[in-house]
Every structure is written in structure tokens, then in C-alpha cells.
C-alpha atoms as a PDB file:
ATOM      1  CA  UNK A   1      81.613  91.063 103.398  1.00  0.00           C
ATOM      2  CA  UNK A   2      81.994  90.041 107.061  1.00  0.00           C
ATOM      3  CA  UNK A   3      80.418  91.902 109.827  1.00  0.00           C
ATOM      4  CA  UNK A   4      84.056  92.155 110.854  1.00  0.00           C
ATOM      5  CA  UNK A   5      84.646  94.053 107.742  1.00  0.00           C
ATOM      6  CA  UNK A   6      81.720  96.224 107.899  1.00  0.00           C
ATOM      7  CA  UNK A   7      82.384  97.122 111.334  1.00  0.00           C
ATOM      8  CA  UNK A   8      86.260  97.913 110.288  1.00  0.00           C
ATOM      9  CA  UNK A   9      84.911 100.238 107.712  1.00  0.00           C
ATOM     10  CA  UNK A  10      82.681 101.868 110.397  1.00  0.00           C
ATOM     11  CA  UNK A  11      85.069 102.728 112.384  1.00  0.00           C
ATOM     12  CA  UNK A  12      87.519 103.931 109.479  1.00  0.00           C
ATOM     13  CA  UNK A  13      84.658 106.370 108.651  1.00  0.00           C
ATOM     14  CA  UNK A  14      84.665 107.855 111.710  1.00  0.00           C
ATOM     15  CA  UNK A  15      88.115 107.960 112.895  1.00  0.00           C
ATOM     16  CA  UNK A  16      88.737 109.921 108.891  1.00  0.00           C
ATOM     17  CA  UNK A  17      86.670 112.537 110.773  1.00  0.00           C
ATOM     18  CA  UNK A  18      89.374 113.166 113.073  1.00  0.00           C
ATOM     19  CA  UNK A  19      90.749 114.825 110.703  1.00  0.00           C
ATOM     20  CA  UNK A  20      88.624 118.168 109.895  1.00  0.00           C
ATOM     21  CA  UNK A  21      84.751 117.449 111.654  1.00  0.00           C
ATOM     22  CA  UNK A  22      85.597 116.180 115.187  1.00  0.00           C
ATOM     23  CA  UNK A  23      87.819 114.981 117.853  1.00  0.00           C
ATOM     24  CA  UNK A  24      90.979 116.103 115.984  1.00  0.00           C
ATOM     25  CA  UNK A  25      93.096 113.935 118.374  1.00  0.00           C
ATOM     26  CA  UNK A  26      95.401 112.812 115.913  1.00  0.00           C
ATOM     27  CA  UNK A  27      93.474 109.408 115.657  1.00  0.00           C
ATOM     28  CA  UNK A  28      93.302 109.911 112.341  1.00  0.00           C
ATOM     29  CA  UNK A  29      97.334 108.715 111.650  1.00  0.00           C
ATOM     30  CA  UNK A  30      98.543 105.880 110.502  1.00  0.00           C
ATOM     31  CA  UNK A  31     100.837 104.683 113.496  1.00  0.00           C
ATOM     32  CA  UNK A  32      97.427 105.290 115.735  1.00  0.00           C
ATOM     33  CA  UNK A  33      94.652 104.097 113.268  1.00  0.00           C
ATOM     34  CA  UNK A  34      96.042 100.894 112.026  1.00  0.00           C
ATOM     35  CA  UNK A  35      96.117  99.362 116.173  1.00  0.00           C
ATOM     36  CA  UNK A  36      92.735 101.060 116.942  1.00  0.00           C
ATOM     37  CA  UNK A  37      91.252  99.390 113.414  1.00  0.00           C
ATOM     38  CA  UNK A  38      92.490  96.101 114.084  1.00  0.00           C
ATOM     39  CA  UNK A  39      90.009  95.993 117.204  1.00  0.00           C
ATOM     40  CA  UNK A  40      87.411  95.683 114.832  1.00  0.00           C
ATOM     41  CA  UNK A  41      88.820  92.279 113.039  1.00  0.00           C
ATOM     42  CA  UNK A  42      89.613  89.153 114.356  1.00  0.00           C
ATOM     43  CA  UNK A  43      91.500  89.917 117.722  1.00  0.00           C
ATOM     44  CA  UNK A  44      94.433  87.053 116.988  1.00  0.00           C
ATOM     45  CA  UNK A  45      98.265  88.741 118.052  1.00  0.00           C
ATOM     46  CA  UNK A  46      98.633  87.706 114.394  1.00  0.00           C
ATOM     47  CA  UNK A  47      96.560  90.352 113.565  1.00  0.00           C
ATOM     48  CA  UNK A  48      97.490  92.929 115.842  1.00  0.00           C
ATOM     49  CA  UNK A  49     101.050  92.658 114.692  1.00  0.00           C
ATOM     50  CA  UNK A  50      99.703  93.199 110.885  1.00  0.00           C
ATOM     51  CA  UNK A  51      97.792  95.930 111.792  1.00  0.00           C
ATOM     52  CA  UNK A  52     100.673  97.353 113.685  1.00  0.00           C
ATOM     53  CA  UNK A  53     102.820  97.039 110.810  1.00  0.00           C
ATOM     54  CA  UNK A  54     100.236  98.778 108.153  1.00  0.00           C
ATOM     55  CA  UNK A  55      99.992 101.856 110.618  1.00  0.00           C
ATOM     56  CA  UNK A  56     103.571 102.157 110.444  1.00  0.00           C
ATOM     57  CA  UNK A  57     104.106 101.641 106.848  1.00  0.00           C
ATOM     58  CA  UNK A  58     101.197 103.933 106.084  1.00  0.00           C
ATOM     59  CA  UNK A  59     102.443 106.312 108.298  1.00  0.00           C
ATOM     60  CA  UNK A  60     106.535 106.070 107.273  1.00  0.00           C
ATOM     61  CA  UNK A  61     105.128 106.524 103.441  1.00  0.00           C
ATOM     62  CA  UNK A  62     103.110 109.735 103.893  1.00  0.00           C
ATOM     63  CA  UNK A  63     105.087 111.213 106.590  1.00  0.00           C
ATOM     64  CA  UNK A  64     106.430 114.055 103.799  1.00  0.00           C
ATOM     65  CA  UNK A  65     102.871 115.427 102.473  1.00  0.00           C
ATOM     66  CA  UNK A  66     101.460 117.894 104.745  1.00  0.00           C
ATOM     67  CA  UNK A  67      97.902 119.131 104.530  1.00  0.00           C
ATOM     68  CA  UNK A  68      98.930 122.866 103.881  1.00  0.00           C
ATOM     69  CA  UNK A  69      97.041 125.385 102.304  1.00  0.00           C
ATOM     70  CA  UNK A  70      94.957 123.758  99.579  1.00  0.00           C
ATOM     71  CA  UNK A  71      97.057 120.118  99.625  1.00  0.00           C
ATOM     72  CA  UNK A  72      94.781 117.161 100.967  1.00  0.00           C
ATOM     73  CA  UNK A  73      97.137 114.334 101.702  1.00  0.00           C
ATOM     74  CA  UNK A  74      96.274 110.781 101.124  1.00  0.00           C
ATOM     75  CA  UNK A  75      94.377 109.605 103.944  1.00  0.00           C
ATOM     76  CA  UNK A  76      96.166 107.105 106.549  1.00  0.00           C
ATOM     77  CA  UNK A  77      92.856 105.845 107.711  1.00  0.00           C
ATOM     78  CA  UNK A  78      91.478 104.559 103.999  1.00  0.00           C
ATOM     79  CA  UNK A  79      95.079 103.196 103.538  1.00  0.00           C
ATOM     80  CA  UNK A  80      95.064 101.236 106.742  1.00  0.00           C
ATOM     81  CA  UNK A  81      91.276 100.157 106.731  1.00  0.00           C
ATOM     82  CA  UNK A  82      91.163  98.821 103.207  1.00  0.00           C
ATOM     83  CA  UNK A  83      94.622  96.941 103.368  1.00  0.00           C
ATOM     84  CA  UNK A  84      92.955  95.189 106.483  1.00  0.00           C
ATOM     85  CA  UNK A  85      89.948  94.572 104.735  1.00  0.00           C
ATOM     86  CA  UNK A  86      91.289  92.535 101.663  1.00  0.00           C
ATOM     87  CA  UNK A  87      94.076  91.227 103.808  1.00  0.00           C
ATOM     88  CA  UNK A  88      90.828  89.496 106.006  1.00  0.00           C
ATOM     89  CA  UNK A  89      89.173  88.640 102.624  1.00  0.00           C
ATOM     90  CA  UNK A  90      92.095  86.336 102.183  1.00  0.00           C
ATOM     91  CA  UNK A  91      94.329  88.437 100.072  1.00  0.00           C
ATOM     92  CA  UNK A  92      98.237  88.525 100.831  1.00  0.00           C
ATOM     93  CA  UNK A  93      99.199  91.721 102.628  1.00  0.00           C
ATOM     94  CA  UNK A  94     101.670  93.414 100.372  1.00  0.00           C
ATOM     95  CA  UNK A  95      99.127  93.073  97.365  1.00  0.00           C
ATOM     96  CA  UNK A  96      96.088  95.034  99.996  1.00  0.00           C
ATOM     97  CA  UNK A  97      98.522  97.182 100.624  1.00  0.00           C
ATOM     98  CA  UNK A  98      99.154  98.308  97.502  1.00  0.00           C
ATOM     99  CA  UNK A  99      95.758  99.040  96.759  1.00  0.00           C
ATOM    100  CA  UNK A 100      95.346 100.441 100.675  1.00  0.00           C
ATOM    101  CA  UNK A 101      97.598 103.050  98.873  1.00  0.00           C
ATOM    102  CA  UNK A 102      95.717 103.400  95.803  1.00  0.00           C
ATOM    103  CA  UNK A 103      92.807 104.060  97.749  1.00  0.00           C
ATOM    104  CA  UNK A 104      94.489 106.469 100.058  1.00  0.00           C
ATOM    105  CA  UNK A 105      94.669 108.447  97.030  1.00  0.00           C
ATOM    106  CA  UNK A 106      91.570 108.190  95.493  1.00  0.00           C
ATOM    107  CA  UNK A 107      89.639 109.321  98.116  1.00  0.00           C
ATOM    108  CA  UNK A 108      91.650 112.749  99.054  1.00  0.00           C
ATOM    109  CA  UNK A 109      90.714 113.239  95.080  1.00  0.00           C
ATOM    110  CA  UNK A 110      87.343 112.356  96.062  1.00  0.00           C
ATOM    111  CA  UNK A 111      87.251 114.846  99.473  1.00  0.00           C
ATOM    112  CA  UNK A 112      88.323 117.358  97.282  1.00  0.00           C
ATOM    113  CA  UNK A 113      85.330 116.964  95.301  1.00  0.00           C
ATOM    114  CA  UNK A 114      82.966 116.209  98.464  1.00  0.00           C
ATOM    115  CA  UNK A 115      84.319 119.328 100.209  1.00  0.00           C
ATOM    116  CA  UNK A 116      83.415 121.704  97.172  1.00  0.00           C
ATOM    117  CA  UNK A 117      79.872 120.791  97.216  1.00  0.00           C
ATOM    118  CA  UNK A 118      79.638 120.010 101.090  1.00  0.00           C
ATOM    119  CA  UNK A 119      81.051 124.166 101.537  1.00  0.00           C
ATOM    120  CA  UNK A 120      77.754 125.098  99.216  1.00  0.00           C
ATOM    121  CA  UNK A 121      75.873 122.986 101.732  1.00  0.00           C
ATOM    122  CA  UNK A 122      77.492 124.284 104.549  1.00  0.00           C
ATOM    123  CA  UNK A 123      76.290 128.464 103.340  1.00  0.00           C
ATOM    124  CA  UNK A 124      72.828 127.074 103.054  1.00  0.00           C
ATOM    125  CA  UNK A 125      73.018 125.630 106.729  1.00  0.00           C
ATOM    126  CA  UNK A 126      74.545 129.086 107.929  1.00  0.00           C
ATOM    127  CA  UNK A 127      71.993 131.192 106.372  1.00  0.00           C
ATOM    128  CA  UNK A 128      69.610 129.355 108.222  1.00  0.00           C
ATOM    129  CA  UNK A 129      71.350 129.501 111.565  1.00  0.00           C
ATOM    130  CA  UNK A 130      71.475 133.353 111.287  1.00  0.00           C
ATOM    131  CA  UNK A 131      67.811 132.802 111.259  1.00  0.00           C
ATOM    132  CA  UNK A 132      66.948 130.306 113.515  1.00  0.00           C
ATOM    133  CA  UNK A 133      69.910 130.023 116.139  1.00  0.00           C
ATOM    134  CA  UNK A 134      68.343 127.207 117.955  1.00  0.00           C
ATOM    135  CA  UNK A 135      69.427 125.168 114.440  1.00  0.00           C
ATOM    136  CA  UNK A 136      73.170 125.040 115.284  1.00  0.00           C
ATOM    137  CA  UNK A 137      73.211 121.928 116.705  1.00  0.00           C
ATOM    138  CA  UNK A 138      71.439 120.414 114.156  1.00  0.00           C
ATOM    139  CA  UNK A 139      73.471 122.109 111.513  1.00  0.00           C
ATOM    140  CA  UNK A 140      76.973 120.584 112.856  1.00  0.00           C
ATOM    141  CA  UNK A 141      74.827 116.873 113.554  1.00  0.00           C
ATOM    142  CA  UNK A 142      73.969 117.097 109.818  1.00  0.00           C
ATOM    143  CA  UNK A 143      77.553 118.226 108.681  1.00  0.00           C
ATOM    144  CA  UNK A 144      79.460 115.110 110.733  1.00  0.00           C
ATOM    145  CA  UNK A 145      76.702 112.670 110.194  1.00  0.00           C
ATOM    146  CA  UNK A 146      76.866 114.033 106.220  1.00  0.00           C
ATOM    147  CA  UNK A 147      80.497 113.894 106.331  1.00  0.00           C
ATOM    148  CA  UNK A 148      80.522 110.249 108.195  1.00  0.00           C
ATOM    149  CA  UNK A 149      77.770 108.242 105.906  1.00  0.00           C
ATOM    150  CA  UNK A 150      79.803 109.578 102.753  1.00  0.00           C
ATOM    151  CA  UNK A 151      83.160 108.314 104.032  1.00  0.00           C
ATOM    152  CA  UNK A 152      81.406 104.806 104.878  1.00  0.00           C
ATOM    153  CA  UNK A 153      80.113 104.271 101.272  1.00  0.00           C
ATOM    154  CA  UNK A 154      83.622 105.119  99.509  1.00  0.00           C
ATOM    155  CA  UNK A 155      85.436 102.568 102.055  1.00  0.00           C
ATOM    156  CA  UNK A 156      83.140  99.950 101.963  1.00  0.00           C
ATOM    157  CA  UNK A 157      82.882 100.117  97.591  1.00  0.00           C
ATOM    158  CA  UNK A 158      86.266 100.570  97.236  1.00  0.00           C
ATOM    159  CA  UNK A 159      87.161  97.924  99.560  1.00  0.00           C
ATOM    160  CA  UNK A 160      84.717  95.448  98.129  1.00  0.00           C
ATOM    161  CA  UNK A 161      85.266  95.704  94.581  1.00  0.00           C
ATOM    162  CA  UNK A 162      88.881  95.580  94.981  1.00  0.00           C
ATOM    163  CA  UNK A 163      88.516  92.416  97.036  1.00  0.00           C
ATOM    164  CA  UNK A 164      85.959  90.356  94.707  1.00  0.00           C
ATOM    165  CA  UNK A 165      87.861  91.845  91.570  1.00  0.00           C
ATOM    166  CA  UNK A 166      91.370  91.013  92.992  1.00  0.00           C
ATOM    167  CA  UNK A 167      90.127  87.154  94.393  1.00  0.00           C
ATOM    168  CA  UNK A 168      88.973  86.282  90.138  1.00  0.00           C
ATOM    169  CA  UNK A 169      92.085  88.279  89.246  1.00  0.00           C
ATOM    170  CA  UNK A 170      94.436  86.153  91.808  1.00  0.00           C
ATOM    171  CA  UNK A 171      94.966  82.765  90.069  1.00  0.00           C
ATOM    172  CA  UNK A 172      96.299  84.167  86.740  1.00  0.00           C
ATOM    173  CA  UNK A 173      99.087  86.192  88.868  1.00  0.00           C
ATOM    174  CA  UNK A 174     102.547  84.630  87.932  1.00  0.00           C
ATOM    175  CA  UNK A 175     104.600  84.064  90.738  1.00  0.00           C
ATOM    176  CA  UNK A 176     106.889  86.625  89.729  1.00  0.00           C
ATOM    177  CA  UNK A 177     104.154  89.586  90.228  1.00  0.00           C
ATOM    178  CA  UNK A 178     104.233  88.136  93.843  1.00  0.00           C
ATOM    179  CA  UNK A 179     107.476  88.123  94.599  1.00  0.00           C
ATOM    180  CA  UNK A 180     108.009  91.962  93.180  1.00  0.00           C
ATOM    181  CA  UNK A 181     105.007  93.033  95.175  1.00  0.00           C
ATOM    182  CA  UNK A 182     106.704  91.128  98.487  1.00  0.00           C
ATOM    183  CA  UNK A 183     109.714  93.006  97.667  1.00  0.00           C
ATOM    184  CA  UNK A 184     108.269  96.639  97.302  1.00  0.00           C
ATOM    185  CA  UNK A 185     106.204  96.037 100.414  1.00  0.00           C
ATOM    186  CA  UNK A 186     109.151  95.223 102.241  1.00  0.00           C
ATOM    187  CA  UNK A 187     110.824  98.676 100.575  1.00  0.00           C
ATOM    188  CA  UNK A 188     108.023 100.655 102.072  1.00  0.00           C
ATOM    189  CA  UNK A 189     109.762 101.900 105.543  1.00  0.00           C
ATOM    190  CA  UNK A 190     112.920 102.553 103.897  1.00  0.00           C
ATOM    191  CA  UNK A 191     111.266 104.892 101.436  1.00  0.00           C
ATOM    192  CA  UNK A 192     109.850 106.677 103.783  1.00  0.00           C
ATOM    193  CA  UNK A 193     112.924 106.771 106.428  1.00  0.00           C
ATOM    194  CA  UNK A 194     114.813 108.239 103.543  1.00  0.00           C
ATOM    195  CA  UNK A 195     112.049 110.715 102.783  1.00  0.00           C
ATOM    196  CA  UNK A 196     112.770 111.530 107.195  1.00  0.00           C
ATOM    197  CA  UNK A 197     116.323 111.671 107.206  1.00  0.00           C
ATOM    198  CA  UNK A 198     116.758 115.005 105.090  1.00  0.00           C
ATOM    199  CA  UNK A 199     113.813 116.757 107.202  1.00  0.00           C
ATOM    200  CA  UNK A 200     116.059 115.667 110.418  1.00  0.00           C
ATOM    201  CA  UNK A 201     119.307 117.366 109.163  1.00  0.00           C
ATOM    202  CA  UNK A 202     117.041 120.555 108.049  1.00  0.00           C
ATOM    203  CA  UNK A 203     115.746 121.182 111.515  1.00  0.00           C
ATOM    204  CA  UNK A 204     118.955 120.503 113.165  1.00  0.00           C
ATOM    205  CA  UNK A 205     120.781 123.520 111.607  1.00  0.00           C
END
């Protein structure tokens, strides 16, 4: 791991808390997070223009799960920051993707989890504001910082057994696996501009 890399899955940990502890300025998208993660890698227009891409893909391929009531969508940010992780470990793009996605979902399984005990947490911290007021702020510090450091780990493991398992695992890849991988990767915005088009003709009638 590169201090590029760690730094890319520093910042993916705390732009995912856009998304329920802080900021909640949208950051947390794909279209937005893949450009503001690729400030953290090599700064090349090479790899602006991937980055660019991955937000758009990520975002065009999740675009029809909304987080309403008790659905947790895949996360944009874990898609786009561990496709540009293995991607800069020297992997080809539409094979990180692919496992950008499968990380996507594995950690919204994984906040489910998290969120269950973090609520328990959470009553324990409350109780003791209702006692001691002046422990608010250091009630909401621990939640984010909680929230952040767990966020981290999951990126960073995910990301970097994928990447050493995947670099052994390359060489014995026929060149057939590649070219079907290319092909889905390339299938990724139409997928999710036909997933679009029927929400379109809904809210125009």
C-alpha cells in the first residue's frame, strides 16, 4: 500500500460520512466522490479522466436504489475508492471495478450490522448526556470519530486483500475473462440509463 492509497482510503472514510454523521452535502455520490477521490492519487489528467468515469459509472448503476425506510444502498464512495485503489495497484479498471461494486455491497451489509450495535452505543451516550449536558460534544466527537475509524478499516482490508489476492490471481486469467469483463464494464452506463429512462416517463405524466 502506497501512501497515495492510504490517503485515498482516508478520505473515502470520511466523505461515506456525508452520508448520515456530517456535512450531508451530497459529497457522498458517485458523480461528486470519484473527482474529489482522485485528488488523493497521482494527479496525471489520465487519472482524473478515470476517476471521472468511475463516479459516473458508480453513480449511473445505483441511481435506482434509494435509501428509504430501512433500505441502505450500496455505497458510491466504497465503490469509487476501492476501484481507484486496485486500479493504482496496477490492476485493469473494469476488473477494480467489478470488485469496487462488490465492495459497495458488502459494506451497506456491513453498516447494517455497525449501525445495530453503534444505536446501543448511541442510548448509552444519551443517558449520559441527560446527566452531564456538558458531554454532548464529546458524545457526537465519539459517534463521527467511531463512525470514521470503522469505515477506514473496512476500505483499507477490503481494498488490500482484493488487490494482493487479485495480482497472484491475475496471470492464470485467460484472455477471454478479460475481454468479457472489458465488455460488461463498458455495459455499465447503459444499464443504468435504461434503469433512468422509465423513472423519466413516470414523472412526466
Amino acid at each position: 500500500m502506497t501512501p497515495e492509497i492510504f490517503a485515498l482510503c482516508v478520505s473515502a472514510a470520511l466523505l461515506e460520512l456525508d452520508t448520515t454523521y456530517a456535512f450531508q452535502l451530497t459529497l457522498s455520490r458517485g458523480i461528486i466522490a470519484g473527482p474529489l477521490l482522485s485528488l488523493w492519487s497521482c494527479i496525471t489528467r489520465r487519472s482524473q479522466k478515470i476517476s471521472i468515469q468511475v463516479g459516473v459509472f458508480t453513480e449511473l448503476l445505483f441511481s435506482d436504489v434509494n435509501p428509504l425506510g430501512g433500505i441502505l444502498p450500496p455505497s458510491a464512495v466504497v465503490c469509487s475508492a476501492v476501484t481507484l485503489a486496485l486500479h493504482a495497484m496496477g490492476i485493469e479498471l473494469y476488473f477494480a471495478f467489478f470488485f469496487g461494486v462488490v465492495g459497495a455491497i458488502a459494506f451497506s451489509m456491513a453498516e447494517k450490522f455497525m449501525r445495530k450495535n453503534r444505536f446501543k452505543w448511541l442510548i448509552f451516550w444519551e443517558r449520559r448526556v441527560m446527566q452531564q449536558p456538558g458531554q454532548i460534544n464529546h458524545a457526537i466527537l465519539s459517534a463521527i470519530a467511531n463512525a470514521f475509524l470503522s469505515t477506514f478499516i473496512l476500505i483499507f482490508l477490503f481494498a488490500w486483500l482484493c488487490g494482493k489476492g487479485f495480482v497472484w490471481l491475475l496471470p492464470f486469467i485467460p484472455a477471454q475473462a478479460h475481454f468479457a469483463c472489458r465488455f460488461a464494464y463498458m455495459a455499465v452506463p447503459w444499464i443504468g440509463l435504461a434503469t433512468l429512462v422509465p423513472a423519466f416517463r413516470l414523472k412526466t405524466r
